[in-house]
N, C-alpha and C. Protein backbone atom coordinates (compact mmCIF):
# COMPACT_ATOMS: atom_id res chain seq x y z
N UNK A 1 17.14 -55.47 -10.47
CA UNK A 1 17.52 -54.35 -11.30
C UNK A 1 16.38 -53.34 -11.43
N UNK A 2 15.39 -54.13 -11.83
CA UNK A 2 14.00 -52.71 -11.60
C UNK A 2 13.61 -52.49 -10.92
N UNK A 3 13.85 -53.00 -9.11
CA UNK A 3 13.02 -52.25 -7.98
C UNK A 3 14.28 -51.46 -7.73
N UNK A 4 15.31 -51.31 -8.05
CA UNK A 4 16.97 -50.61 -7.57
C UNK A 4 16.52 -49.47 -8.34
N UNK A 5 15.77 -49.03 -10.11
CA UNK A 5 15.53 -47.99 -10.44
C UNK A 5 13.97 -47.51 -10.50
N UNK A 6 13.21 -48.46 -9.82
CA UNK A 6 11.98 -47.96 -8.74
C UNK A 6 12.38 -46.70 -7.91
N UNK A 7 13.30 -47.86 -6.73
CA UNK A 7 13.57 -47.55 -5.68
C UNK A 7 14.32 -45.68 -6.18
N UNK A 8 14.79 -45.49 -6.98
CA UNK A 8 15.82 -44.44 -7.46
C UNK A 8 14.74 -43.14 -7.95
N UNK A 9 13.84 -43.81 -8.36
CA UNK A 9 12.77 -42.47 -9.42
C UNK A 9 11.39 -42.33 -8.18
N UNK A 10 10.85 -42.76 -7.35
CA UNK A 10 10.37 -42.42 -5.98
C UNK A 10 11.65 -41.84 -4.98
N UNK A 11 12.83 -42.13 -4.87
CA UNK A 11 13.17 -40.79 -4.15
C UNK A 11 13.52 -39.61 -4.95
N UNK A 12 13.75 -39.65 -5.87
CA UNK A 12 14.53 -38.56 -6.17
C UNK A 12 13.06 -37.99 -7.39
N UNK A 13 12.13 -38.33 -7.36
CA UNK A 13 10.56 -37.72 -6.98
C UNK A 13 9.94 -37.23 -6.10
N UNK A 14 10.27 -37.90 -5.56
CA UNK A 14 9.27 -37.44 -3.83
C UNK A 14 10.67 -35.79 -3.15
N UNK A 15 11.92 -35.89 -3.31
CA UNK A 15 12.41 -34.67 -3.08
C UNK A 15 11.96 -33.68 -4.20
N UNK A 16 12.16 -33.83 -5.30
CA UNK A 16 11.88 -32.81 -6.04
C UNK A 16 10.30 -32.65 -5.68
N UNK A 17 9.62 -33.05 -5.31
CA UNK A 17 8.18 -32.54 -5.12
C UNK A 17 8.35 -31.48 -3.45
N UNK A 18 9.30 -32.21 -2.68
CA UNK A 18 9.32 -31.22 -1.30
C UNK A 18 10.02 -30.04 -1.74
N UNK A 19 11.00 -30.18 -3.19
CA UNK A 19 12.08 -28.83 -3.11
C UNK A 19 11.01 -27.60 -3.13
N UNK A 20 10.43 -28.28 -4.50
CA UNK A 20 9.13 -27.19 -5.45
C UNK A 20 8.19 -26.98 -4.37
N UNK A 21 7.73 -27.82 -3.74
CA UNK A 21 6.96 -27.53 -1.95
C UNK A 21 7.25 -26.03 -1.62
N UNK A 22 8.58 -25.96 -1.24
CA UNK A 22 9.17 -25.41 -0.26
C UNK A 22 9.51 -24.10 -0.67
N UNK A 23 10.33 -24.01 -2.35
CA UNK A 23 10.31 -23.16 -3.10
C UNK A 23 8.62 -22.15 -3.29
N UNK A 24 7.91 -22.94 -3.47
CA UNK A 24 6.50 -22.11 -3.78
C UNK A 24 6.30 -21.41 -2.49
N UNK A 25 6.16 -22.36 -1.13
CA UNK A 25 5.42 -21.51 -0.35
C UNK A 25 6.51 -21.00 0.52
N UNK A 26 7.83 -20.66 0.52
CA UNK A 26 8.81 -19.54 0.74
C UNK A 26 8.60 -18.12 -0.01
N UNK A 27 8.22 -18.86 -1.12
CA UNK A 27 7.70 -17.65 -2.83
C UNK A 27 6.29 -16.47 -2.02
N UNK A 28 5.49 -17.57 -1.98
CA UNK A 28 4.51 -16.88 -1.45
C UNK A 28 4.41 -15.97 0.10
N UNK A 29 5.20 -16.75 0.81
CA UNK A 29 5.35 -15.84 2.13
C UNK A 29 6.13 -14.98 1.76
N UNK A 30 7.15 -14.57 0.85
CA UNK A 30 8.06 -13.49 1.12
C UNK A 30 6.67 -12.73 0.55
N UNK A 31 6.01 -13.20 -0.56
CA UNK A 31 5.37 -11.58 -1.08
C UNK A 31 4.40 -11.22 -0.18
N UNK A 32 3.83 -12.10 0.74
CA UNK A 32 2.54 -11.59 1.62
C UNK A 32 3.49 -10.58 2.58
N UNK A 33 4.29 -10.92 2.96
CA UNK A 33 4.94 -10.33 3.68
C UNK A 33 5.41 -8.66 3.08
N UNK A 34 6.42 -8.72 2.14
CA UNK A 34 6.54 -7.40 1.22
C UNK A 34 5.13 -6.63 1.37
N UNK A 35 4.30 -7.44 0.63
CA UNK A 35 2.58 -6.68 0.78
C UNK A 35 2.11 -5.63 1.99
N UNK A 36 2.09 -7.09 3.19
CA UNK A 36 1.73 -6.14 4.38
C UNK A 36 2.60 -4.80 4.83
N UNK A 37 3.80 -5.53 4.77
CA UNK A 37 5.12 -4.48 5.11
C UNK A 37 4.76 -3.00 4.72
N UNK A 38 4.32 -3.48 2.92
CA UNK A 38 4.20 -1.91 2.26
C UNK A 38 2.73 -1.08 2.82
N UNK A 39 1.95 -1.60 2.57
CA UNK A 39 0.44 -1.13 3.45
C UNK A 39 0.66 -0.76 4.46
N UNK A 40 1.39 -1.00 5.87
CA UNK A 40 1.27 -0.62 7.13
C UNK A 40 2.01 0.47 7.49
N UNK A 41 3.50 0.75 6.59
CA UNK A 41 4.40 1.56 6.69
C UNK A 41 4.35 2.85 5.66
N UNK A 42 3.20 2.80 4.19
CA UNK A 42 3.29 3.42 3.47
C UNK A 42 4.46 3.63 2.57
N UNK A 43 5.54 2.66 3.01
CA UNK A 43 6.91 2.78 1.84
C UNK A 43 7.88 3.38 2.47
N UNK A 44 7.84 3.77 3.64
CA UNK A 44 8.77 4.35 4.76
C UNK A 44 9.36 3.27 5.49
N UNK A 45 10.66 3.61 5.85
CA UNK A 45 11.83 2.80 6.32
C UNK A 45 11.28 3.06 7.67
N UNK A 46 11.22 2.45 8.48
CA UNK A 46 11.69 2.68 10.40
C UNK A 46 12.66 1.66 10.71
N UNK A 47 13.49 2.39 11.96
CA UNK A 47 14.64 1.77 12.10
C UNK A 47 14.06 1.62 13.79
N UNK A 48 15.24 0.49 14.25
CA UNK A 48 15.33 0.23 15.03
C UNK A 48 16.04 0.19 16.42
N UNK A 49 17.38 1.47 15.67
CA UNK A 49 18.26 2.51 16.34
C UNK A 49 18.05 3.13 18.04
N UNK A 50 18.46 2.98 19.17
CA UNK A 50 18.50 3.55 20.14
C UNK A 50 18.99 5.13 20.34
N UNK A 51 19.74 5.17 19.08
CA UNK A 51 20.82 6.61 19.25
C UNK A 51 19.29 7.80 18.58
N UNK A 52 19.51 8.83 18.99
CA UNK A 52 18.69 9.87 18.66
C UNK A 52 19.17 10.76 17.43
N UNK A 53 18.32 11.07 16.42
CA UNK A 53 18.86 12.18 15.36
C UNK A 53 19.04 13.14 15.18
N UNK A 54 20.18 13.49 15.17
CA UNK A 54 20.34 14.80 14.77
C UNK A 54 20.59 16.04 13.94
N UNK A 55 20.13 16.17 13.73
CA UNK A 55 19.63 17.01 12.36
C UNK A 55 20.92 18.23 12.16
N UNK A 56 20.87 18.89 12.87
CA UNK A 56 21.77 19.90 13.28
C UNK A 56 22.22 20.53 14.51
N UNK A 57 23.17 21.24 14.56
CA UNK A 57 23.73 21.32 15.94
C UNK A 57 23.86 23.32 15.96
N UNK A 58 22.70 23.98 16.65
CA UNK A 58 22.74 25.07 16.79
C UNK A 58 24.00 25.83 16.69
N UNK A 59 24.22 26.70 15.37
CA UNK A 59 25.65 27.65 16.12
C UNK A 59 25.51 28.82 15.06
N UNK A 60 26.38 29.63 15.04
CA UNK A 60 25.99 31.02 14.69
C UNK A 60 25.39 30.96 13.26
N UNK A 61 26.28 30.36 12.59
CA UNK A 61 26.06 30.03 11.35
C UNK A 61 24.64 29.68 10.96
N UNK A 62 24.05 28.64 11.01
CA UNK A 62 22.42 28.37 11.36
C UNK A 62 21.59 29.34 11.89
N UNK A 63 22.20 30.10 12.35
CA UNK A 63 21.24 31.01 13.03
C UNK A 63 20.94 32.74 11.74
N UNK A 64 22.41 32.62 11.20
CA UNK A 64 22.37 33.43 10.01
C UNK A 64 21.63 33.14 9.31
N UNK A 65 21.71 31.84 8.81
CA UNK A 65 20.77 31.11 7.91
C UNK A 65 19.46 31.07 7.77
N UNK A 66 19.20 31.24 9.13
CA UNK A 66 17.48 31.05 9.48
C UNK A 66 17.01 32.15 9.34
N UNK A 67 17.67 33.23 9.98
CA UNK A 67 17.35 34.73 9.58
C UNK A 67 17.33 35.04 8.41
N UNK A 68 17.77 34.59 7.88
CA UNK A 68 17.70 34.93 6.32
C UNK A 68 17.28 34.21 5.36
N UNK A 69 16.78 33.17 5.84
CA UNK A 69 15.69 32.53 5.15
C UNK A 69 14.04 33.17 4.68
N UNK A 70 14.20 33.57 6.22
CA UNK A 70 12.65 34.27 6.68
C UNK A 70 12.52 35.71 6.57
């Protein structure tokens, strides 16, 4: 009867010590990570998109616009 609730409080010890393991240093890599992320990029998104942007598409209208901006 007492090595059956030995046997019961060493495993279900020894997981809760790998959960909290695993939990902490998941914890800690996401923020090193966030960290560097923000330092290298300055807080700017880059994508990873093949298609090109386009901002606008020349036509008379835009062209009024610009003139008369300036």
């Amino acid at each position: 009867m007492h090595e059956e609730r030995r046997d019961f409080l060493k495993t279900t010890l020894g997981a809760g010590v790998v959960g909290v393991t695993t939990f902490l240093a998941a914890k800690t890599g996401l923020a090193s990570d966030k960290s560097q992320n923000a330092t290298s990029s300055n807080g700017v998104v880059t994508g990873t998109s093949p298609k090109k942007e386009i901002l606008y598409k020349k036509t008379a209208n835009w062209d009024i616009y610009y003139k008369s901006s300036y």
